[in-house]
PDB file of N, CA and C in Angstrom:
ATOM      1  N   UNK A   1     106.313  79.394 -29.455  1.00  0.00           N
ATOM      2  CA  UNK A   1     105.750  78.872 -28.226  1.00  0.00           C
ATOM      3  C   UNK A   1     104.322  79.381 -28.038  1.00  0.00           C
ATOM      4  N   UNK A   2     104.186  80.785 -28.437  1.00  0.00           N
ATOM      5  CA  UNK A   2     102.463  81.105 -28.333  1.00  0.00           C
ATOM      6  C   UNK A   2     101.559  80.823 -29.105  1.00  0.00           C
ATOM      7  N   UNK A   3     101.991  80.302 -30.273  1.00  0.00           N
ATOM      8  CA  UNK A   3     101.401  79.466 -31.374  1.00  0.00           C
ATOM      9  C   UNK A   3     101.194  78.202 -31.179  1.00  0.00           C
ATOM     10  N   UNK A   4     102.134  76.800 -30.185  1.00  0.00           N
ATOM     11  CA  UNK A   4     101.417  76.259 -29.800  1.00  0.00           C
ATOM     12  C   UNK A   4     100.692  76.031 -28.317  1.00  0.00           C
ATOM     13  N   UNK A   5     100.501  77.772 -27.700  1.00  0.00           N
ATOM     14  CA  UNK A   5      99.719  77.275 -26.682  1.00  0.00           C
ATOM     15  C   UNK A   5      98.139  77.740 -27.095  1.00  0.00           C
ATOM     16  N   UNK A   6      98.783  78.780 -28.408  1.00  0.00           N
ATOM     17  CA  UNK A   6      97.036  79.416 -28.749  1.00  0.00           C
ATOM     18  C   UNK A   6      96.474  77.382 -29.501  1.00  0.00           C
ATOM     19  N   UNK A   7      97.141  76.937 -30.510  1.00  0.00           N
ATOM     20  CA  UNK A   7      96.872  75.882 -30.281  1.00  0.00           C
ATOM     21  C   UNK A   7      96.333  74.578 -29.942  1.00  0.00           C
ATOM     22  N   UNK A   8      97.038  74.340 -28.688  1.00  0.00           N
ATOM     23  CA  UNK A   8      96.702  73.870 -27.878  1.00  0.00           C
ATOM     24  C   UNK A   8      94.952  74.367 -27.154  1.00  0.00           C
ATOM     25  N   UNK A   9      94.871  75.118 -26.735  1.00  0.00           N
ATOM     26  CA  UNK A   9      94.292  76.178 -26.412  1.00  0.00           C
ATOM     27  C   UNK A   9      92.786  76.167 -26.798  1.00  0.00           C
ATOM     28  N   UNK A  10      92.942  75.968 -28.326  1.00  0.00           N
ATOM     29  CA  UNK A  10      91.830  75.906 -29.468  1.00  0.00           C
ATOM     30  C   UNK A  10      91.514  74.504 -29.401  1.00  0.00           C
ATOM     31  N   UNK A  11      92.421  73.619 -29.639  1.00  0.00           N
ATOM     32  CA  UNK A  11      91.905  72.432 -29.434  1.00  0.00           C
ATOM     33  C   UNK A  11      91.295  71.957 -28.112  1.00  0.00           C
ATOM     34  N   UNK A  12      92.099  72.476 -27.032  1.00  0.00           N
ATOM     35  CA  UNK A  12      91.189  72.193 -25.745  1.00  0.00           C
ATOM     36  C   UNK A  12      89.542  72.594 -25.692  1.00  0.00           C
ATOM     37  N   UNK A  13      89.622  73.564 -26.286  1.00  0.00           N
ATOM     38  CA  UNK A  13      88.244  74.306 -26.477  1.00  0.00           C
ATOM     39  C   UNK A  13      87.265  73.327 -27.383  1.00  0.00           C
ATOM     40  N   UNK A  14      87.908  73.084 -28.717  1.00  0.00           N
ATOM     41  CA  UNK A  14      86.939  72.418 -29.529  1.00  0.00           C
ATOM     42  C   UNK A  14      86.653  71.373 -28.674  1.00  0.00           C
ATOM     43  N   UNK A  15      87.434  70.682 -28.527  1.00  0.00           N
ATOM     44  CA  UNK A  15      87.079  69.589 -27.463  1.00  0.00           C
ATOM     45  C   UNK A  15      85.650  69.547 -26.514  1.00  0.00           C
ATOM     46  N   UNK A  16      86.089  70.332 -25.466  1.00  0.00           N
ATOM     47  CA  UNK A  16      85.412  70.902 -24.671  1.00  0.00           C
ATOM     48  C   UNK A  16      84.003  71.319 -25.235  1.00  0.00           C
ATOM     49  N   UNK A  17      83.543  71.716 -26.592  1.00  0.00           N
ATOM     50  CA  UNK A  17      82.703  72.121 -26.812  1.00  0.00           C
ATOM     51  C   UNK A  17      81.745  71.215 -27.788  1.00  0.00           C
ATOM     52  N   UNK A  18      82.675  70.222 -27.930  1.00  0.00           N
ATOM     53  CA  UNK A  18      81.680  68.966 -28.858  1.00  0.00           C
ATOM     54  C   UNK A  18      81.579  68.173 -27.430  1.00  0.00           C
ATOM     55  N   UNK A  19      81.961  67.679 -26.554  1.00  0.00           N
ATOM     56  CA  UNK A  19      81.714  67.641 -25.235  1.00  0.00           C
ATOM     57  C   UNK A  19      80.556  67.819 -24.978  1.00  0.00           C
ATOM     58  N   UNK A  20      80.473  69.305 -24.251  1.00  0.00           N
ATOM     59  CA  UNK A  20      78.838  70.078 -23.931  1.00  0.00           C
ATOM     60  C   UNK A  20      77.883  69.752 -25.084  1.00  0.00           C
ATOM     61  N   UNK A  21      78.513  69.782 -26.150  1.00  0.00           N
ATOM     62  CA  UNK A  21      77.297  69.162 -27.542  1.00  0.00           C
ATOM     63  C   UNK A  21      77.003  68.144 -26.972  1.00  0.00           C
ATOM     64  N   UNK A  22      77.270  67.201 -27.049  1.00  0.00           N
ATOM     65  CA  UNK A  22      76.882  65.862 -26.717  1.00  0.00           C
ATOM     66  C   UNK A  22      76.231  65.507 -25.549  1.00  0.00           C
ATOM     67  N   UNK A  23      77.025  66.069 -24.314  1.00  0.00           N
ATOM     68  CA  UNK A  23      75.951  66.205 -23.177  1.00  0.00           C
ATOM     69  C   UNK A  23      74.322  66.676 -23.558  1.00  0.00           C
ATOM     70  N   UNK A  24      74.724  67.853 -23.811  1.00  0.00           N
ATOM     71  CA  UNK A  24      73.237  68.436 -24.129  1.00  0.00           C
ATOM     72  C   UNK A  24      72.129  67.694 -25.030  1.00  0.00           C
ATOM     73  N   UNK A  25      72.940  67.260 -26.088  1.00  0.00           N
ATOM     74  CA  UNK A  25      71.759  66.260 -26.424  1.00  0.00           C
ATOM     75  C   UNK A  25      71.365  65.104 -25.811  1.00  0.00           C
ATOM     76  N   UNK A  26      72.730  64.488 -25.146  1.00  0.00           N
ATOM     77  CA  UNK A  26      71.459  63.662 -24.407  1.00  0.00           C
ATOM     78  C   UNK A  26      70.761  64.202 -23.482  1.00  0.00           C
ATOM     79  N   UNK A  27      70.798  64.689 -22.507  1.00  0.00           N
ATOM     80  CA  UNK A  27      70.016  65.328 -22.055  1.00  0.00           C
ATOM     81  C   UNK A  27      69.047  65.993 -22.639  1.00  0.00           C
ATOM     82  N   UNK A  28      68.674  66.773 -23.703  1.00  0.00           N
ATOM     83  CA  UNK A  28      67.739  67.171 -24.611  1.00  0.00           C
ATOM     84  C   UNK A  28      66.912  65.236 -24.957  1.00  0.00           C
ATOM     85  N   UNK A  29      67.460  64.783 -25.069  1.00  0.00           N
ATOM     86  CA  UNK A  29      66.825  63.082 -25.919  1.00  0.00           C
ATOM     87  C   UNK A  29      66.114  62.795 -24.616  1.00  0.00           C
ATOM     88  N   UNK A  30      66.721  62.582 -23.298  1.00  0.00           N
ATOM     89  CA  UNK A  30      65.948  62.190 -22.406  1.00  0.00           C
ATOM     90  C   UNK A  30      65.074  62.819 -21.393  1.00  0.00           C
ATOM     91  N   UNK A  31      65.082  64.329 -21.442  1.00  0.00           N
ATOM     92  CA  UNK A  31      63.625  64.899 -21.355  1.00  0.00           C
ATOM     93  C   UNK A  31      62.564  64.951 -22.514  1.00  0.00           C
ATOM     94  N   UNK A  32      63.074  64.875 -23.710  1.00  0.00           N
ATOM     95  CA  UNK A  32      61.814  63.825 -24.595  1.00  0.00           C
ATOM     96  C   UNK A  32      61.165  63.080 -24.080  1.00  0.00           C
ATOM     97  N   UNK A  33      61.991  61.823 -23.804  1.00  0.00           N
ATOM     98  CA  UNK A  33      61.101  60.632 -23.173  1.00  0.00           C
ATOM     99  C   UNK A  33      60.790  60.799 -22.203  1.00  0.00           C
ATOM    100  N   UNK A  34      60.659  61.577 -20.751  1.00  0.00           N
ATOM    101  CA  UNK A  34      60.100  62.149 -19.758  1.00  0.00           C
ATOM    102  C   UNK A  34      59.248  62.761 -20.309  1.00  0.00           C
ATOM    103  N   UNK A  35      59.282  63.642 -21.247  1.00  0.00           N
ATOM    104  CA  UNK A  35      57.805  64.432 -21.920  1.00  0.00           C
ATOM    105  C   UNK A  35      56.709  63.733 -22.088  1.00  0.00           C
ATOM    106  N   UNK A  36      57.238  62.816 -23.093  1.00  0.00           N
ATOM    107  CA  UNK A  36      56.416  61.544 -23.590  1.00  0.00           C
ATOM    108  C   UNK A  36      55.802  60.803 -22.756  1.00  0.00           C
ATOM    109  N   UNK A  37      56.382  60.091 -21.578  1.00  0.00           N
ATOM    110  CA  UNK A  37      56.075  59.318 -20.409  1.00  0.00           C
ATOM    111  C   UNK A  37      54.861  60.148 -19.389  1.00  0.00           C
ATOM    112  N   UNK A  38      55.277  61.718 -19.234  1.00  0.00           N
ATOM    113  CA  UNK A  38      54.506  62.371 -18.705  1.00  0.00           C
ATOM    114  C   UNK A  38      53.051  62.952 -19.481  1.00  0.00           C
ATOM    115  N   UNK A  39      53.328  62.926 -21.030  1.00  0.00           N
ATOM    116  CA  UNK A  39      51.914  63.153 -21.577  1.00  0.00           C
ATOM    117  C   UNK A  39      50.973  61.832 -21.198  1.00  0.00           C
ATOM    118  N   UNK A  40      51.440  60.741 -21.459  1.00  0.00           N
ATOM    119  CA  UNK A  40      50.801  59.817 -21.453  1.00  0.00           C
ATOM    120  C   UNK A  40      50.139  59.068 -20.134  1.00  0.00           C
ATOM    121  N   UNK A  41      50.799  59.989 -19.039  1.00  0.00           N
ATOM    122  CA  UNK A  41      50.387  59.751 -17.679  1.00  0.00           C
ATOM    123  C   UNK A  41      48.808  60.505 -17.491  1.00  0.00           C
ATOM    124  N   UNK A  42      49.575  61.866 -18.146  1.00  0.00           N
ATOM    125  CA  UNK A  42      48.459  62.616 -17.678  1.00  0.00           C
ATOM    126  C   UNK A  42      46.789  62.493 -18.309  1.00  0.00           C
ATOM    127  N   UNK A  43      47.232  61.753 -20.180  1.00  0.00           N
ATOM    128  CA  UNK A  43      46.345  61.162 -20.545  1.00  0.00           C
ATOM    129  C   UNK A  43      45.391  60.200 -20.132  1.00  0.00           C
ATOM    130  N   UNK A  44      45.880  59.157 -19.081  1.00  0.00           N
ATOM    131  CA  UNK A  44      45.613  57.843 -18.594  1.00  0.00           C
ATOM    132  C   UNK A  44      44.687  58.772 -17.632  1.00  0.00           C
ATOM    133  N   UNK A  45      45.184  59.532 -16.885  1.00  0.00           N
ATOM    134  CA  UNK A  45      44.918  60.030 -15.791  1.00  0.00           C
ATOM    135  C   UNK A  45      43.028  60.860 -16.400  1.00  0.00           C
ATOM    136  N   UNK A  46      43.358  61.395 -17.015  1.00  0.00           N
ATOM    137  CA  UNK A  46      42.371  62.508 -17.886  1.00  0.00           C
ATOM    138  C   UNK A  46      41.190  61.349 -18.096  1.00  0.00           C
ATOM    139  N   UNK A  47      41.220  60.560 -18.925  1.00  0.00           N
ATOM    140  CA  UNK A  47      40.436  59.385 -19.456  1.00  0.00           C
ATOM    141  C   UNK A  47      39.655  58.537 -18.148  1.00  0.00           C
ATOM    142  N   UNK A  48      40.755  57.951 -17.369  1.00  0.00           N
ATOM    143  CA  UNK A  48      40.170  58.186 -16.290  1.00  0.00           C
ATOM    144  C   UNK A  48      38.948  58.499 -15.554  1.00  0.00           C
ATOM    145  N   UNK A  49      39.777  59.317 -15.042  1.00  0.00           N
ATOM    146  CA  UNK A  49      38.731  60.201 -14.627  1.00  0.00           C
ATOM    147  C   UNK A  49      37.228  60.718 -14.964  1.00  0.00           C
ATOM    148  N   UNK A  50      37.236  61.063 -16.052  1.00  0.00           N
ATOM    149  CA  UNK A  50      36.409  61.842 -16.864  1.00  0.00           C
ATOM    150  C   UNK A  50      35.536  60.238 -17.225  1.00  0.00           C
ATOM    151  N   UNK A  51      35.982  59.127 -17.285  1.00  0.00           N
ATOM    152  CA  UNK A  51      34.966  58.457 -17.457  1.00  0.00           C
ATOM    153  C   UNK A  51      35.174  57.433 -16.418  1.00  0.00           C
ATOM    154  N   UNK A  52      33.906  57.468 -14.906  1.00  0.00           N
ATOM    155  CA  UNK A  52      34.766  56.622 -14.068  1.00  0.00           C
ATOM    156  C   UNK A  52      34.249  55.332 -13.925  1.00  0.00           C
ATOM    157  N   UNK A  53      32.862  54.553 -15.240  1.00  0.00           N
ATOM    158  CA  UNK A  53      32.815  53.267 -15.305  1.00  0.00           C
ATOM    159  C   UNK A  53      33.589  53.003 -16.541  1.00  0.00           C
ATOM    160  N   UNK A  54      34.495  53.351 -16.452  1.00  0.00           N
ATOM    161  CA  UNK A  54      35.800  53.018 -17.443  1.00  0.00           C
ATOM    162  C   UNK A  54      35.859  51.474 -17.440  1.00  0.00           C
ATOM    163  N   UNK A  55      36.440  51.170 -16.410  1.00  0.00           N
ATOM    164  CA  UNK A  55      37.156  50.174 -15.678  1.00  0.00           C
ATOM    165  C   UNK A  55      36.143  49.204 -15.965  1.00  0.00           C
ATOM    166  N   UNK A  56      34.989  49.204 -15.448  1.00  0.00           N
ATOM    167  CA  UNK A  56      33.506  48.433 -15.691  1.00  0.00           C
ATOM    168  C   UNK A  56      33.245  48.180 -16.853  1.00  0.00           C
ATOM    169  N   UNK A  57      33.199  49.104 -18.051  1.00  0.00           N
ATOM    170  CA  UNK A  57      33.057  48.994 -18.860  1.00  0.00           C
ATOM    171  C   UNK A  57      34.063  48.256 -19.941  1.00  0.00           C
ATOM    172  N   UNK A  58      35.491  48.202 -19.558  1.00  0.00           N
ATOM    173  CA  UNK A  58      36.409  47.295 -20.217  1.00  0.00           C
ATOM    174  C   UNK A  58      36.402  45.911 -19.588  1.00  0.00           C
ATOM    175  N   UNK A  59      36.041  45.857 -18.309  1.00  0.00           N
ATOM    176  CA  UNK A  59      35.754  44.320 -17.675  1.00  0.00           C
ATOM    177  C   UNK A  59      34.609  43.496 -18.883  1.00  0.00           C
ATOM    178  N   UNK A  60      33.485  44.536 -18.958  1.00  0.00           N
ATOM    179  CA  UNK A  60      32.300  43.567 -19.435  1.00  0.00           C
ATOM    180  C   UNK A  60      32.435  43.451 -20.982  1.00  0.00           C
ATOM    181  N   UNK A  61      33.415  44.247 -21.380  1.00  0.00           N
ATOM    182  CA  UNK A  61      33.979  44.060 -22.935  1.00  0.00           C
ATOM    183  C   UNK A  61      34.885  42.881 -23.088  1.00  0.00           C
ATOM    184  N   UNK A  62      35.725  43.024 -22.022  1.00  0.00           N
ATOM    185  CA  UNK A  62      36.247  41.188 -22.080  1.00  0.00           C
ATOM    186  C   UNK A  62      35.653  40.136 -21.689  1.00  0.00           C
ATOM    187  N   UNK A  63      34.850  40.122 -20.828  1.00  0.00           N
ATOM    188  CA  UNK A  63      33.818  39.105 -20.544  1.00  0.00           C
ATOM    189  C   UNK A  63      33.091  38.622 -21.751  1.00  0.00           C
ATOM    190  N   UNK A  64      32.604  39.680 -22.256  1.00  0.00           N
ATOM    191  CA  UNK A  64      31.993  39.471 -24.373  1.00  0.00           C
ATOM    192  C   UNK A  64      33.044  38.845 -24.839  1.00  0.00           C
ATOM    193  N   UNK A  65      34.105  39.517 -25.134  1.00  0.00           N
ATOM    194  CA  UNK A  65      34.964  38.914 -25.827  1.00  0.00           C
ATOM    195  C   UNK A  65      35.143  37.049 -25.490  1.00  0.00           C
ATOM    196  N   UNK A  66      35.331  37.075 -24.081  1.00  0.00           N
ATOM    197  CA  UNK A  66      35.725  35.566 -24.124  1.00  0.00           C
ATOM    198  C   UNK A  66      34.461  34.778 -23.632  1.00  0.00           C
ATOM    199  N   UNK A  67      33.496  35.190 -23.734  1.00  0.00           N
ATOM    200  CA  UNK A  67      32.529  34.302 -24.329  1.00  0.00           C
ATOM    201  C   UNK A  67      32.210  33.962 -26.140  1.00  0.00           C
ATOM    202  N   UNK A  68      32.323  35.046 -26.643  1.00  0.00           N
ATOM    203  CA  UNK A  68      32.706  34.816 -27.989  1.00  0.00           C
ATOM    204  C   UNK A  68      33.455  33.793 -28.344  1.00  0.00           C
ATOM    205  N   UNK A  69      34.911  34.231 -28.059  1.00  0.00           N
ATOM    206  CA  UNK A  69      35.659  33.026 -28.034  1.00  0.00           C
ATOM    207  C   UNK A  69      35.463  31.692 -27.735  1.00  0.00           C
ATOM    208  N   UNK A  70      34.823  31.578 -26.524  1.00  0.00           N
ATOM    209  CA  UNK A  70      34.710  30.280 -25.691  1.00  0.00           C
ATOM    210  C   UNK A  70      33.460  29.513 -27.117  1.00  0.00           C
ATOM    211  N   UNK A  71      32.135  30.243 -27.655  1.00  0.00           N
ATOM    212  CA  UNK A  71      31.455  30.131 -28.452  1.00  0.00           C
ATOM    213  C   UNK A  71      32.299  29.558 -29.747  1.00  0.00           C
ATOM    214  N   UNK A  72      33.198  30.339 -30.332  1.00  0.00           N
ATOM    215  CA  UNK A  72      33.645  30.033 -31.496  1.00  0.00           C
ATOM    216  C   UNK A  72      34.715  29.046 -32.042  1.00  0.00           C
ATOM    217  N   UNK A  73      35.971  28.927 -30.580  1.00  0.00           N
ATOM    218  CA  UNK A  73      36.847  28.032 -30.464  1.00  0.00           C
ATOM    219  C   UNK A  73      36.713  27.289 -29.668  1.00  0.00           C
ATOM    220  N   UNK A  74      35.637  26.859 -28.528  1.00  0.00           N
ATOM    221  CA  UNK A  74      35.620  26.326 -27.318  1.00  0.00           C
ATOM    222  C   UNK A  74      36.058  26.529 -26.105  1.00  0.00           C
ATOM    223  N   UNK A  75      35.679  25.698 -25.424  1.00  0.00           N
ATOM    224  CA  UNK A  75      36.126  26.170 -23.944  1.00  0.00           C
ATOM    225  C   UNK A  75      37.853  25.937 -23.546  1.00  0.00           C
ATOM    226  N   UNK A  76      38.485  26.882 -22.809  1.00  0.00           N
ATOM    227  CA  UNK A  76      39.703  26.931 -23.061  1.00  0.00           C
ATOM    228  C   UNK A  76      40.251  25.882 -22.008  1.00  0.00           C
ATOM    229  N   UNK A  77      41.237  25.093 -22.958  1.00  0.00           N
ATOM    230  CA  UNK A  77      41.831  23.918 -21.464  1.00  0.00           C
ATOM    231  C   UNK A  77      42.124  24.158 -20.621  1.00  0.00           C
ATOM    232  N   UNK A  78      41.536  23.447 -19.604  1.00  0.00           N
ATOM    233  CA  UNK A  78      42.199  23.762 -18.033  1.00  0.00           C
ATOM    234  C   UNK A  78      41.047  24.654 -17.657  1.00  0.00           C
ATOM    235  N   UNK A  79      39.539  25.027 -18.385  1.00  0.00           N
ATOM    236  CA  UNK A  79      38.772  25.721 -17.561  1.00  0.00           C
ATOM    237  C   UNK A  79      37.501  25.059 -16.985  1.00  0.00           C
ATOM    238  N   UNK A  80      37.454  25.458 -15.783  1.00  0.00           N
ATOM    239  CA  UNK A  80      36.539  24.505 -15.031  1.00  0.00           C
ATOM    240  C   UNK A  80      34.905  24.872 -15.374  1.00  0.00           C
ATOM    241  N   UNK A  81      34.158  24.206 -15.751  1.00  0.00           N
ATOM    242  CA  UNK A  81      32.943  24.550 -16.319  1.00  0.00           C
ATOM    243  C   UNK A  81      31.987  25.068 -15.480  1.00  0.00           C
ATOM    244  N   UNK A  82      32.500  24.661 -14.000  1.00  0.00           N
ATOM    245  CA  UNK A  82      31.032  24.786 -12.948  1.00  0.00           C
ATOM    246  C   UNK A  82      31.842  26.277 -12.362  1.00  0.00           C
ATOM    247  N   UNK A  83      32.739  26.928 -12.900  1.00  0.00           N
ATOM    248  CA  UNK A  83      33.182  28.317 -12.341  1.00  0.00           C
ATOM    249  C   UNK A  83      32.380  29.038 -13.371  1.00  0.00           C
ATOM    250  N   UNK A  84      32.146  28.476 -14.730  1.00  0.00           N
ATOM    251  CA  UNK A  84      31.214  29.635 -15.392  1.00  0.00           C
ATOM    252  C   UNK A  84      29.588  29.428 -15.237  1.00  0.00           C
ATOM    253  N   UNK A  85      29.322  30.780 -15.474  1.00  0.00           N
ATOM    254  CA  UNK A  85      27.825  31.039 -15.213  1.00  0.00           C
ATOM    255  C   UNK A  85      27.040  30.271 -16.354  1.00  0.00           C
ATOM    256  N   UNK A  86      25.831  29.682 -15.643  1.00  0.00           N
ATOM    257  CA  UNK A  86      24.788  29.541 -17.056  1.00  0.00           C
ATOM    258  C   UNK A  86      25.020  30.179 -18.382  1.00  0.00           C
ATOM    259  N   UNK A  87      24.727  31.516 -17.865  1.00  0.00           N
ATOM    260  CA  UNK A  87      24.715  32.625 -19.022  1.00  0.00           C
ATOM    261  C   UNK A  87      26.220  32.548 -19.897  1.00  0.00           C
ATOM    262  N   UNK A  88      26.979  32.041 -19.932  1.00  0.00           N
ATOM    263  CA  UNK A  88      28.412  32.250 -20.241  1.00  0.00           C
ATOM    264  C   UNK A  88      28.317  30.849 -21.238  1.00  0.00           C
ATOM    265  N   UNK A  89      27.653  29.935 -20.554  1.00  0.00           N
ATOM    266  CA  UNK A  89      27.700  28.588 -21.237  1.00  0.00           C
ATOM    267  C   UNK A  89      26.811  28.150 -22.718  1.00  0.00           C
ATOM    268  N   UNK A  90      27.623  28.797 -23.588  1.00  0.00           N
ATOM    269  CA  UNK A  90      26.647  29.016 -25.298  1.00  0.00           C
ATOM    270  C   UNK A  90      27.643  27.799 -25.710  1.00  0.00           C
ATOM    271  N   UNK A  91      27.040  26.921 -26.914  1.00  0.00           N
ATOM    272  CA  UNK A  91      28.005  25.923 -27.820  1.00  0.00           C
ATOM    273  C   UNK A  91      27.490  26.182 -29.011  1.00  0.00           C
ATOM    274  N   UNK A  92      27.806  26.081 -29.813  1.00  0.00           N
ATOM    275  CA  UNK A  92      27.723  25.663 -31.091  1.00  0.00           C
ATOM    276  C   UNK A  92      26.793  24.773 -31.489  1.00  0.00           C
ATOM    277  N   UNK A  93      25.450  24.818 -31.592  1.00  0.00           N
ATOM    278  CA  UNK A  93      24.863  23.098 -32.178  1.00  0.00           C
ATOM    279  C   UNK A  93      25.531  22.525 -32.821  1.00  0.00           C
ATOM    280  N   UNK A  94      25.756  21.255 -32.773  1.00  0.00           N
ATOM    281  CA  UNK A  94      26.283  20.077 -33.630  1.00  0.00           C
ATOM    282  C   UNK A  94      25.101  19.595 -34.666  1.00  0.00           C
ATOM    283  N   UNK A  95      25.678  19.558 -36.016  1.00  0.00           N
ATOM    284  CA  UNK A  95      24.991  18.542 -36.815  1.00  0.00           C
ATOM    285  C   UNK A  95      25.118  17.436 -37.416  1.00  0.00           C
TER     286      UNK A  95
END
């Protein structure tokens, strides 16, 4: 009888202790991705900051960009011509 309550006993335990294993890793896995989520906040945040015509400066990089575009593939359907500026309005010569 004390053989199977030591047993018993042991197995409750192993149990119990691949259990807490498993908890713990997830929990270990998902303060990773809180780590991760939080470096990358604080990065955004850092960059930011530290440069604050950021924002300005990625506006007038897409503005290039889709004049480029508008230059190389045309004007995109559905865009109204008298909303863009002179300056915006480049074509291609035809020959």
């Amino acid at each position: 009888s004390g053989d199977i309550s030591r047993g018993k006993l042991c197995e409750d335990l192993n149990r119990m202790s691949l259990q807490l294993n498993q908890d713990l890793d997830m929990m270990t896995e998902e303060m990773e991705n809180i780590t991760v989520k939080l470096s990358w906040m604080a990065y955004d945040m850092v960059v930011l900051r530290s440069s604050l015509d950021l924002h300005e400066n990625i506006r007038n990089l897409e503005k290039e960009f889709l004049q480029c575009k508008a230059v190389i593939c045309g004007p995109e359907v559905g865009q109204d011509r008298e909303s863009r500026s002179a300056d915006e309005d480049h074509s291609i010569p035809q020959q």
